[in-house]
PDB file of N, CA and C in Angstrom:
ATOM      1  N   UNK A   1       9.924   1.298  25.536  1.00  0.00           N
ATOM      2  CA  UNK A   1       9.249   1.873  24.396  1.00  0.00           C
ATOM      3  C   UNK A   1       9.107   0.799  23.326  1.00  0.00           C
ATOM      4  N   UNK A   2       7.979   0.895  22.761  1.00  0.00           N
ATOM      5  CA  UNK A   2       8.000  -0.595  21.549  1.00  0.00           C
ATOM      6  C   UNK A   2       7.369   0.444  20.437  1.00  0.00           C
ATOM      7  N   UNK A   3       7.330  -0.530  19.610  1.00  0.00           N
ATOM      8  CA  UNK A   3       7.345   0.014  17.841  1.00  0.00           C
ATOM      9  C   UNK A   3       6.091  -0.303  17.421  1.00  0.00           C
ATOM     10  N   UNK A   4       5.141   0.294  16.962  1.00  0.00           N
ATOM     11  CA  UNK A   4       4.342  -0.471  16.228  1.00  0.00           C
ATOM     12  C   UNK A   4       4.147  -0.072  14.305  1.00  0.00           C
ATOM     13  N   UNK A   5       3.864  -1.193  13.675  1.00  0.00           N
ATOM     14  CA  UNK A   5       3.666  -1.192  12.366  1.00  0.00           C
ATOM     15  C   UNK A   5       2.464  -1.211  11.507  1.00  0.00           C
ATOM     16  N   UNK A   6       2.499  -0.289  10.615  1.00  0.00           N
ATOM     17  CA  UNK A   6       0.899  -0.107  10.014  1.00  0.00           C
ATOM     18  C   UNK A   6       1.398  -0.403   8.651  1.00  0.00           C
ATOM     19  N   UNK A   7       0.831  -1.226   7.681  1.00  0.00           N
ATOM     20  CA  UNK A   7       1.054  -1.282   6.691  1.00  0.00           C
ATOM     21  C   UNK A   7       0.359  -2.407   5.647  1.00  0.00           C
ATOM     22  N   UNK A   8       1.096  -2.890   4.431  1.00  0.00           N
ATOM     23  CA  UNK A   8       0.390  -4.204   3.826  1.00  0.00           C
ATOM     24  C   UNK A   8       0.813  -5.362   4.842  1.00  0.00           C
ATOM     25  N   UNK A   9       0.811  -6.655   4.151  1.00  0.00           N
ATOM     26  CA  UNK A   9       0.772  -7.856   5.040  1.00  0.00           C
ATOM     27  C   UNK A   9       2.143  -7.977   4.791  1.00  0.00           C
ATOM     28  N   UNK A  10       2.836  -7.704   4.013  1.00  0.00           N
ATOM     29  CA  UNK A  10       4.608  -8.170   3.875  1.00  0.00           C
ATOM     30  C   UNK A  10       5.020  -7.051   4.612  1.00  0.00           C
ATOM     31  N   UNK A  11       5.130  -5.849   4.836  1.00  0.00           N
ATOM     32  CA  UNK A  11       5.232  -4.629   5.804  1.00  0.00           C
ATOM     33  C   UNK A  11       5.414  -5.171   7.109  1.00  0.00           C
ATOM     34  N   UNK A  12       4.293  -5.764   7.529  1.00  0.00           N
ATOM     35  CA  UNK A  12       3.647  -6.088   8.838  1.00  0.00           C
ATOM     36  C   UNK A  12       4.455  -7.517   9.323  1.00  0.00           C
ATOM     37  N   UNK A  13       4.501  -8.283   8.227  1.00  0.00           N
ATOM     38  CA  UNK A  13       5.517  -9.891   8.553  1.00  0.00           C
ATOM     39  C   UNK A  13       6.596  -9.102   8.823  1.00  0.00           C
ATOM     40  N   UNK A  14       6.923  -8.399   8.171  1.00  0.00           N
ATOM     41  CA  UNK A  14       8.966  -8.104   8.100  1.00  0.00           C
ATOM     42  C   UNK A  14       9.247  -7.481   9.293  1.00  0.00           C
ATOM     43  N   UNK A  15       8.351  -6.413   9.450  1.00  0.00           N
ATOM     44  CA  UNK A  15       8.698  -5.805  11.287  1.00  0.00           C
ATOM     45  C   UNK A  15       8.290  -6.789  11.964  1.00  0.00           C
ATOM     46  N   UNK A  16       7.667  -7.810  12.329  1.00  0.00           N
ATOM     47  CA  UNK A  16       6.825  -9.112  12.489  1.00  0.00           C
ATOM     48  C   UNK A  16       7.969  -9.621  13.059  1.00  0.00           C
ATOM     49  N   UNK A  17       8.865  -9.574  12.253  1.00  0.00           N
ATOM     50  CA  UNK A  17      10.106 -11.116  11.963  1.00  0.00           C
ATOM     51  C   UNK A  17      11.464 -10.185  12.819  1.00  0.00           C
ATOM     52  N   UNK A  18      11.357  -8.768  12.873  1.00  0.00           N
ATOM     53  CA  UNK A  18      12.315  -8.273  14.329  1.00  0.00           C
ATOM     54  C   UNK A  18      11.499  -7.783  15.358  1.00  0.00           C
ATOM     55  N   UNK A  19      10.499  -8.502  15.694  1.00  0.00           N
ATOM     56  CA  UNK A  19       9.917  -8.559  17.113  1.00  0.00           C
ATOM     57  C   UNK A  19       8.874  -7.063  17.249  1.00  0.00           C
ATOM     58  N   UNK A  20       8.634  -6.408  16.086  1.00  0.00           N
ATOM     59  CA  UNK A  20       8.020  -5.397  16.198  1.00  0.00           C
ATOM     60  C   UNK A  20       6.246  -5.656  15.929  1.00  0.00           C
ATOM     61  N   UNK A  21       5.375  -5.418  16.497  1.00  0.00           N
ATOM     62  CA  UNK A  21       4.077  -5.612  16.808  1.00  0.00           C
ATOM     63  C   UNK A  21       3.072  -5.161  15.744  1.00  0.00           C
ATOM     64  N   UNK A  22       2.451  -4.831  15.240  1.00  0.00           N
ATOM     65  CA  UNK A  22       1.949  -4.548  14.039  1.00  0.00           C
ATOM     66  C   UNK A  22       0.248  -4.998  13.257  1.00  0.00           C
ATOM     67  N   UNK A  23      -0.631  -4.142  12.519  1.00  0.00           N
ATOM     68  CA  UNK A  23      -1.796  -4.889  12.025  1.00  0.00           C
ATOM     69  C   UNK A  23      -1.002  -4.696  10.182  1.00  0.00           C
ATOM     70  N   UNK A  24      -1.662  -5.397   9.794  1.00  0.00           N
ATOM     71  CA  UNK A  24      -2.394  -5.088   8.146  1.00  0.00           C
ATOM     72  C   UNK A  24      -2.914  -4.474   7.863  1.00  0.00           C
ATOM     73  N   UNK A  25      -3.319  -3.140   6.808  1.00  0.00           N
ATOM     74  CA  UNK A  25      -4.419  -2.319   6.848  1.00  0.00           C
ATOM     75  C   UNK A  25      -4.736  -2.792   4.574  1.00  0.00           C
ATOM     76  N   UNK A  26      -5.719  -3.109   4.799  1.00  0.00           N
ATOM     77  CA  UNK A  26      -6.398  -3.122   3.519  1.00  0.00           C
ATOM     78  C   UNK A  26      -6.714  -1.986   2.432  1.00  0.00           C
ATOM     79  N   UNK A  27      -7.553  -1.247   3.798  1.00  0.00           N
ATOM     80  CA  UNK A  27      -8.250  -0.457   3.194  1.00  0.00           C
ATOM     81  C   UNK A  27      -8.440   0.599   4.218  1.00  0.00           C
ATOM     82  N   UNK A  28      -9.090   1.908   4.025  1.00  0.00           N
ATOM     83  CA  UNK A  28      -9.014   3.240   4.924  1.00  0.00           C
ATOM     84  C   UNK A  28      -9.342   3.068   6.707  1.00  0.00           C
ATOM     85  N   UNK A  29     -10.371   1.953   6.131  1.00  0.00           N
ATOM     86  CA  UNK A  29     -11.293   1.845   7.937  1.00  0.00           C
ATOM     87  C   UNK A  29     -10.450   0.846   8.324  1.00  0.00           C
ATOM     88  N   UNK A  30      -9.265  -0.046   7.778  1.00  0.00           N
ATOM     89  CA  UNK A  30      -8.468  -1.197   8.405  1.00  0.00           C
ATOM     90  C   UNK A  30      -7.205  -0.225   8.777  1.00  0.00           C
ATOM     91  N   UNK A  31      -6.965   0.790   8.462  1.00  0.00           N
ATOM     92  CA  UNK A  31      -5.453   1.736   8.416  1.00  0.00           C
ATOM     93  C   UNK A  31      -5.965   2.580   9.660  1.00  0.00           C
ATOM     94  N   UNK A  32      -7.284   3.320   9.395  1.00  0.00           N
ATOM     95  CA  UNK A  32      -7.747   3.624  10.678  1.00  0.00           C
ATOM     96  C   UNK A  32      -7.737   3.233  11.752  1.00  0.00           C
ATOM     97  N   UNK A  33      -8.191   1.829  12.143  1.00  0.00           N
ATOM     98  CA  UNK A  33      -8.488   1.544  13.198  1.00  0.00           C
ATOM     99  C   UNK A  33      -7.415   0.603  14.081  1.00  0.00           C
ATOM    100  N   UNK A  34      -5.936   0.404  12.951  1.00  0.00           N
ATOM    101  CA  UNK A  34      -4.949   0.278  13.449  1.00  0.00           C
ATOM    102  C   UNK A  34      -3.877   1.624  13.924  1.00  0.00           C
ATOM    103  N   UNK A  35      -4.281   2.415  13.152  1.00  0.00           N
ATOM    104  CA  UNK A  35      -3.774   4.142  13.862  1.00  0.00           C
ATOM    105  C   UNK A  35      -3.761   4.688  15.345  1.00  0.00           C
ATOM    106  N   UNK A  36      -5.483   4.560  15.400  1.00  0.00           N
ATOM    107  CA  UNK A  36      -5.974   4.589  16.462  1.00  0.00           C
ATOM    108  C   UNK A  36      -5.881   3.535  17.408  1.00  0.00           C
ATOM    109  N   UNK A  37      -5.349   2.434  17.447  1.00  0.00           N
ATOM    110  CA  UNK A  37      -4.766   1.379  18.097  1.00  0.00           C
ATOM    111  C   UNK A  37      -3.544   1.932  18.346  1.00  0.00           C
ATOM    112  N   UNK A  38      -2.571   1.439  17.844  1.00  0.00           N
ATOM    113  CA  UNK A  38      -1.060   2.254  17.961  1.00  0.00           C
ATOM    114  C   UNK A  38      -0.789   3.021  18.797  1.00  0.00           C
ATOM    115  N   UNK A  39      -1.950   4.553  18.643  1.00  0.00           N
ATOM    116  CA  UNK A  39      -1.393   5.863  19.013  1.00  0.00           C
ATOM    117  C   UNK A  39      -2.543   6.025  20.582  1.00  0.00           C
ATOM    118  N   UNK A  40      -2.886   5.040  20.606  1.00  0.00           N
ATOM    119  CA  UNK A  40      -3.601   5.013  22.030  1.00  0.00           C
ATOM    120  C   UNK A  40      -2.959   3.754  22.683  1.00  0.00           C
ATOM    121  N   UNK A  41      -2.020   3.769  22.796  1.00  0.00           N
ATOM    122  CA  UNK A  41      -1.404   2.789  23.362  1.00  0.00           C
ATOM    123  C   UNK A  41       0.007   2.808  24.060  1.00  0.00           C
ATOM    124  N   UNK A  42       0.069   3.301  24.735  1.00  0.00           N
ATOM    125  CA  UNK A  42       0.986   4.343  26.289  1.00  0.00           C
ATOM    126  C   UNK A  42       2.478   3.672  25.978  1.00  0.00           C
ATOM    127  N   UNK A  43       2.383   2.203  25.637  1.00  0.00           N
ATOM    128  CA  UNK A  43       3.981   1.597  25.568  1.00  0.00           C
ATOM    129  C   UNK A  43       4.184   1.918  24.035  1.00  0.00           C
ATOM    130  N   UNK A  44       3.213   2.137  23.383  1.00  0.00           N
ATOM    131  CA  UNK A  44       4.261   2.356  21.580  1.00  0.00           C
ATOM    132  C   UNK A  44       4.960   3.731  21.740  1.00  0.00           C
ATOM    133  N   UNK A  45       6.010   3.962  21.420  1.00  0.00           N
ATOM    134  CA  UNK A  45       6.650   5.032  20.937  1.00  0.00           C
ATOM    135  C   UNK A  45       7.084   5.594  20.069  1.00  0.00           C
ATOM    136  N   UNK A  46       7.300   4.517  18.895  1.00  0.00           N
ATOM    137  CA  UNK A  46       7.203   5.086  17.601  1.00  0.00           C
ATOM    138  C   UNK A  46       6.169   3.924  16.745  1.00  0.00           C
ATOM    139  N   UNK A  47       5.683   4.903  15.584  1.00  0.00           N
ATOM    140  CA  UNK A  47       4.330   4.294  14.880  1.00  0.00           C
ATOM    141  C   UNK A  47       5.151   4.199  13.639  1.00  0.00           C
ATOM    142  N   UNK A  48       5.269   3.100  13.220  1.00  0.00           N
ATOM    143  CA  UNK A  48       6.173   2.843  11.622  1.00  0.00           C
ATOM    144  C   UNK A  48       5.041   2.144  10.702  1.00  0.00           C
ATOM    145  N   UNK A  49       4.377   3.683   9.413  1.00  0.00           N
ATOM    146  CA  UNK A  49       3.781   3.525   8.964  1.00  0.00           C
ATOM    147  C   UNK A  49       4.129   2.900   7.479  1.00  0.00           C
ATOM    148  N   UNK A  50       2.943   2.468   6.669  1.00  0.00           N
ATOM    149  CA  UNK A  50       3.924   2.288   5.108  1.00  0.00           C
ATOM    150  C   UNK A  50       3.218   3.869   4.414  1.00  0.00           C
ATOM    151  N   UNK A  51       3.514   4.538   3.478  1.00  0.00           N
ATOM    152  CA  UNK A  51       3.712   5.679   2.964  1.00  0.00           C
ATOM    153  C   UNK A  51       2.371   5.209   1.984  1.00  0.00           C
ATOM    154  N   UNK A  52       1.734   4.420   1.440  1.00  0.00           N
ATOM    155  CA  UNK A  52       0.340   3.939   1.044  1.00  0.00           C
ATOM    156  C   UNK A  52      -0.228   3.665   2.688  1.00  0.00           C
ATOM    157  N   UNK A  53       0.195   3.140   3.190  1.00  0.00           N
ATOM    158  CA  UNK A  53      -1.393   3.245   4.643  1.00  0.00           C
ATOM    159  C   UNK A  53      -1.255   4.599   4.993  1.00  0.00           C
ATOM    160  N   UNK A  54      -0.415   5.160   5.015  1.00  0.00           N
ATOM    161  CA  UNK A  54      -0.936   6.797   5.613  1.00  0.00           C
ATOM    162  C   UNK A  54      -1.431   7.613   4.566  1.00  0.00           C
ATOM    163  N   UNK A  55      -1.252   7.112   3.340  1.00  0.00           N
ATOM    164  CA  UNK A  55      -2.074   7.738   2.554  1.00  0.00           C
ATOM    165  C   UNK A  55      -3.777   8.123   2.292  1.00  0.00           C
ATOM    166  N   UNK A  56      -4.093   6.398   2.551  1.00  0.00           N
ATOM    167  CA  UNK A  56      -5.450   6.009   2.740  1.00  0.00           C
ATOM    168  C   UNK A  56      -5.966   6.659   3.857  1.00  0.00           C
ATOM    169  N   UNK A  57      -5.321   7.244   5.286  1.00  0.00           N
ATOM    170  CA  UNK A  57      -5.641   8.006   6.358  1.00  0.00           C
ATOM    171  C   UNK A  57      -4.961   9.139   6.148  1.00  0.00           C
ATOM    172  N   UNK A  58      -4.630  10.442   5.407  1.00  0.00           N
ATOM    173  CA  UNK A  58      -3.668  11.367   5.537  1.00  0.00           C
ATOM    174  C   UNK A  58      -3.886  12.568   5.648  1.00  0.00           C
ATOM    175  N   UNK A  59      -5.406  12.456   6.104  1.00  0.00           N
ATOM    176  CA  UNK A  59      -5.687  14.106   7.348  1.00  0.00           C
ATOM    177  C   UNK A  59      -5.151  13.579   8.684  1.00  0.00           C
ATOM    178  N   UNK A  60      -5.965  12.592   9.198  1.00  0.00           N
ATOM    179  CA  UNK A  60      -5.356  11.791  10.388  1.00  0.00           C
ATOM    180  C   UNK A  60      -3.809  11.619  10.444  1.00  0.00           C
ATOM    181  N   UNK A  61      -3.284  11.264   9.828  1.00  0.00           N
ATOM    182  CA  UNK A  61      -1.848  11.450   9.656  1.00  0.00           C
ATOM    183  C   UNK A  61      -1.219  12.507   9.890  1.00  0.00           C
ATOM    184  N   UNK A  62      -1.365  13.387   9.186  1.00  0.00           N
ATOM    185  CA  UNK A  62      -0.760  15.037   8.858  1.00  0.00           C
ATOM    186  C   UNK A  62      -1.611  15.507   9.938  1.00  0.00           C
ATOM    187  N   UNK A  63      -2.899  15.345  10.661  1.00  0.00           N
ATOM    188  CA  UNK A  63      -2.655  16.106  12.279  1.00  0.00           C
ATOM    189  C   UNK A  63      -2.276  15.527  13.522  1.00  0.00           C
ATOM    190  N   UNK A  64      -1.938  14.601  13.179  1.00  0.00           N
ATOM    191  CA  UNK A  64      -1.009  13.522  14.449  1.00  0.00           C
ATOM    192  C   UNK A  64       0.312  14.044  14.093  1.00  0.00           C
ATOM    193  N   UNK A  65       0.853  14.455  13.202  1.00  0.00           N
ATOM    194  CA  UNK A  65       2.153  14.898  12.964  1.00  0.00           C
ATOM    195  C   UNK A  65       2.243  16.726  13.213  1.00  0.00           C
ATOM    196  N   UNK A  66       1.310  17.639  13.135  1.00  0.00           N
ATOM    197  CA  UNK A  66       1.151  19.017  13.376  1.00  0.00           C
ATOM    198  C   UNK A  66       0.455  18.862  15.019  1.00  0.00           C
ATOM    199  N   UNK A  67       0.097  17.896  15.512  1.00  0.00           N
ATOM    200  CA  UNK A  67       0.240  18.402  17.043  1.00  0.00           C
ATOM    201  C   UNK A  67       1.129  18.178  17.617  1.00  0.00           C
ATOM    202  N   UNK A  68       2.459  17.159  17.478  1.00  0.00           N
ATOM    203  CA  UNK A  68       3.532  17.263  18.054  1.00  0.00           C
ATOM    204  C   UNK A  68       3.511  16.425  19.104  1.00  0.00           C
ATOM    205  N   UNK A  69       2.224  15.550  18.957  1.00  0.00           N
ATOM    206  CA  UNK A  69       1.833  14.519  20.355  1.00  0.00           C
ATOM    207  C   UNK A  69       2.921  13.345  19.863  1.00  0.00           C
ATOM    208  N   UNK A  70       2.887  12.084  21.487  1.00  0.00           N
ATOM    209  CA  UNK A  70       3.222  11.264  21.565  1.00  0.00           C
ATOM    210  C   UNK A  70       2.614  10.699  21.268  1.00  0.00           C
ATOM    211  N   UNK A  71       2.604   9.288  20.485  1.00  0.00           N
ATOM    212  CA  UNK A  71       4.237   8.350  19.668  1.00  0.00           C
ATOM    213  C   UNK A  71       4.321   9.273  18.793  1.00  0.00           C
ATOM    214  N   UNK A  72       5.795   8.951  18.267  1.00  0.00           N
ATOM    215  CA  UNK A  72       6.113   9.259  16.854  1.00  0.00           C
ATOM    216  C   UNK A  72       6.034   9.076  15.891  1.00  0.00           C
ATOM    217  N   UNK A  73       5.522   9.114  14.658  1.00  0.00           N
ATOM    218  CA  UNK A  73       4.949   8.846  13.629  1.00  0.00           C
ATOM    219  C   UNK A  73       6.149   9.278  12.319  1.00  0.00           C
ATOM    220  N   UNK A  74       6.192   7.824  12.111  1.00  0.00           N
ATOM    221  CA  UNK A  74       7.295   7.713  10.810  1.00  0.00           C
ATOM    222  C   UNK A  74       6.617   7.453   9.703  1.00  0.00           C
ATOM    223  N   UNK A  75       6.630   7.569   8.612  1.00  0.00           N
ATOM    224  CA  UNK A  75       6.445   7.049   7.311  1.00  0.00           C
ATOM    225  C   UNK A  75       7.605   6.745   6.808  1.00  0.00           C
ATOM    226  N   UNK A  76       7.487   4.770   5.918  1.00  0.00           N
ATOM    227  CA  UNK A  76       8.443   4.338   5.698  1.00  0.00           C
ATOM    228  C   UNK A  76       8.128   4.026   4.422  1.00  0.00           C
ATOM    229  N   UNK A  77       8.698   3.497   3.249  1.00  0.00           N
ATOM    230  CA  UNK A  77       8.356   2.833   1.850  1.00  0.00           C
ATOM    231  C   UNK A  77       7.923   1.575   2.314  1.00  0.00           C
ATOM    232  N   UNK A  78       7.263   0.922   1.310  1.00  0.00           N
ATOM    233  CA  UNK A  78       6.626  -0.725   1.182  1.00  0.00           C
ATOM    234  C   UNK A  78       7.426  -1.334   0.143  1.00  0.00           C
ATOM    235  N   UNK A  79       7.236  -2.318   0.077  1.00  0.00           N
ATOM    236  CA  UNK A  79       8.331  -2.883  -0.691  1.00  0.00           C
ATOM    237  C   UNK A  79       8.277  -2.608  -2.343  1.00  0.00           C
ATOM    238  N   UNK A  80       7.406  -1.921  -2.820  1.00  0.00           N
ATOM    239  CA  UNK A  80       7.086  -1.455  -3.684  1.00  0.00           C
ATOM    240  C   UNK A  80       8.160  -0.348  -3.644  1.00  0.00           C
ATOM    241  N   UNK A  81       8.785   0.327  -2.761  1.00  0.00           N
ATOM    242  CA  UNK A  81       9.635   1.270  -2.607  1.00  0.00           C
ATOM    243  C   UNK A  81       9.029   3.172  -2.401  1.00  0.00           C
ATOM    244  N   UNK A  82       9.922   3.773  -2.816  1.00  0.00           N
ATOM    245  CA  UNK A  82       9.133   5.475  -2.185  1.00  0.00           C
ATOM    246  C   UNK A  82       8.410   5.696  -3.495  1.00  0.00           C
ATOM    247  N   UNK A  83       7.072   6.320  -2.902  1.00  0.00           N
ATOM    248  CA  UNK A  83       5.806   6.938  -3.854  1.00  0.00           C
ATOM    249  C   UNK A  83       6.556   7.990  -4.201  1.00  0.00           C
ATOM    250  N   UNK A  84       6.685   8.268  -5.566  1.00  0.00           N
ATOM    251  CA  UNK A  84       7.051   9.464  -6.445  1.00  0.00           C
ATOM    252  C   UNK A  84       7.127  11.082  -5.907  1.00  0.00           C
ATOM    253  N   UNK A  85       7.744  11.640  -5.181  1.00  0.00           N
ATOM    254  CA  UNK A  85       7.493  12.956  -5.369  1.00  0.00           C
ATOM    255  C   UNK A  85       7.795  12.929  -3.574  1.00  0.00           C
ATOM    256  N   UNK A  86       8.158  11.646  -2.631  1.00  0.00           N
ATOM    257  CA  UNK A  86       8.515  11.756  -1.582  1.00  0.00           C
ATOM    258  C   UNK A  86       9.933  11.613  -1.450  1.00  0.00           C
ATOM    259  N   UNK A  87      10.482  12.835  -0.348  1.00  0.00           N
ATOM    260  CA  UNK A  87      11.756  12.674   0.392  1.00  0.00           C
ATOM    261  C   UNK A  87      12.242  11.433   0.314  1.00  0.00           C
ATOM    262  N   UNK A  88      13.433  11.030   0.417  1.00  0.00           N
ATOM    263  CA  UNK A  88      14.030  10.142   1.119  1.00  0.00           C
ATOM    264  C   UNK A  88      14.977  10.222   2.340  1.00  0.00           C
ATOM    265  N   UNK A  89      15.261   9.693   3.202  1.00  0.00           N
ATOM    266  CA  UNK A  89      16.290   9.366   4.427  1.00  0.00           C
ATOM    267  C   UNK A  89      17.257  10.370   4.050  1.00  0.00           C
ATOM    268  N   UNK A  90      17.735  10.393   3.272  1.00  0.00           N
ATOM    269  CA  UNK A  90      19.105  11.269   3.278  1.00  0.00           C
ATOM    270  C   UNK A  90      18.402  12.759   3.243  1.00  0.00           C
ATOM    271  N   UNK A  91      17.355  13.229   2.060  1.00  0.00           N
ATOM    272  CA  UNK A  91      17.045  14.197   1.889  1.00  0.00           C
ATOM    273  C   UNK A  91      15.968  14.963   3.433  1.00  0.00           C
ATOM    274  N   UNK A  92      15.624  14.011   3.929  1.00  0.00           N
ATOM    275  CA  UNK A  92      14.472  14.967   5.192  1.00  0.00           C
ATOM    276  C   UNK A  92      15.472  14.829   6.617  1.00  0.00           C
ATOM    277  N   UNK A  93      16.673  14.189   6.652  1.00  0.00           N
ATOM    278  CA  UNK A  93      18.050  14.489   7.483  1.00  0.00           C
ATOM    279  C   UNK A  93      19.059  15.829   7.159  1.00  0.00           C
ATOM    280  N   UNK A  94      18.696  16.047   5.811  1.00  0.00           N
ATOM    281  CA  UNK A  94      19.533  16.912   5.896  1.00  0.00           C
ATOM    282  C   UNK A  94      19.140  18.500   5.626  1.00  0.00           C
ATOM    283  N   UNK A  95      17.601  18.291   5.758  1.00  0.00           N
ATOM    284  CA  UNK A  95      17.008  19.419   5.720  1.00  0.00           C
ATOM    285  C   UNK A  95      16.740  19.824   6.678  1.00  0.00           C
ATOM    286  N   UNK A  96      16.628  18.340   8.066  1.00  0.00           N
ATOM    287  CA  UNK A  96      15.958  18.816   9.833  1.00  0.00           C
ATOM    288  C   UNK A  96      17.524  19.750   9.985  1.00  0.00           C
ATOM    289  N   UNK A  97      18.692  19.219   9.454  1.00  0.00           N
ATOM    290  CA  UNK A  97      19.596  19.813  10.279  1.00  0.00           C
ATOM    291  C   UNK A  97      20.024  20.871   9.510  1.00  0.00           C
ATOM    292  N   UNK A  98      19.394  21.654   8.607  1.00  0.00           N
ATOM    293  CA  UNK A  98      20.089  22.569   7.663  1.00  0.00           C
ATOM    294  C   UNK A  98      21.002  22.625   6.499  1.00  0.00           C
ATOM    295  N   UNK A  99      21.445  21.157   6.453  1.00  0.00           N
ATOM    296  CA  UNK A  99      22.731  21.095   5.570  1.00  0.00           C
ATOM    297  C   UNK A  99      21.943  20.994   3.798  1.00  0.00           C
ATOM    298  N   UNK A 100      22.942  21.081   3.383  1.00  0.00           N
ATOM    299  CA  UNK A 100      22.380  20.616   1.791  1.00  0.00           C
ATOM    300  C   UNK A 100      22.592  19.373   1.816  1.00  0.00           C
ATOM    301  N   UNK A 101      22.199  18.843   0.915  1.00  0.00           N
ATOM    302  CA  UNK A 101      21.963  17.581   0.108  1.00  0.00           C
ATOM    303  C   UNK A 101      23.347  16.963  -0.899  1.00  0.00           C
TER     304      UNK A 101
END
């Protein structure tokens, strides 16, 4: 199973730099057409997005995530860190498993 990375160009170096495979996305039709790369591609298994590139695509996003298809589709922060008003790691772990926070 391999990883692939959607994001800015420092996103894309840093998974880059632990062997994880990855484009740049600029702009909507560059985020696109690395999506659709990724998720048509039988050896990726998980899709490690930045939380701005799935933004720029985020119907496409949000129904790759409501059909429940293969790869898996993560959204991660950019180095800019988490967009305002999103979960973090601790908080969407402890809601899959019921617990509080």
């Amino acid at each position: 199973m391999n990883y692939f990375a959607i994001g800015d160009e420092d996103a894309v170096l840093g998974f880059g730099l632990a062997g994880v495979r990855g484009r740049a996305a600029k702009n909507a039709d560059e985020a696109l057409g690395a999506f659709r790369e990724a998720v048509a591609d039988r050896k990726v298994g998980v899709v490690l997005i930045t939380e701005r590139a799935a933004d720029l695509i985020r119907p496409q996003v949000d129904s790759w995530l409501a059909s429940e298809s293969f790869p898996l589709v993560v959204e991660v922060p950019d180095r800019g860190g988490r967009l305002p008003g999103r979960p973090g790691l601790r908080e969407l772990a402890s809601s899959a498993l019921g617990v509080g926070a």
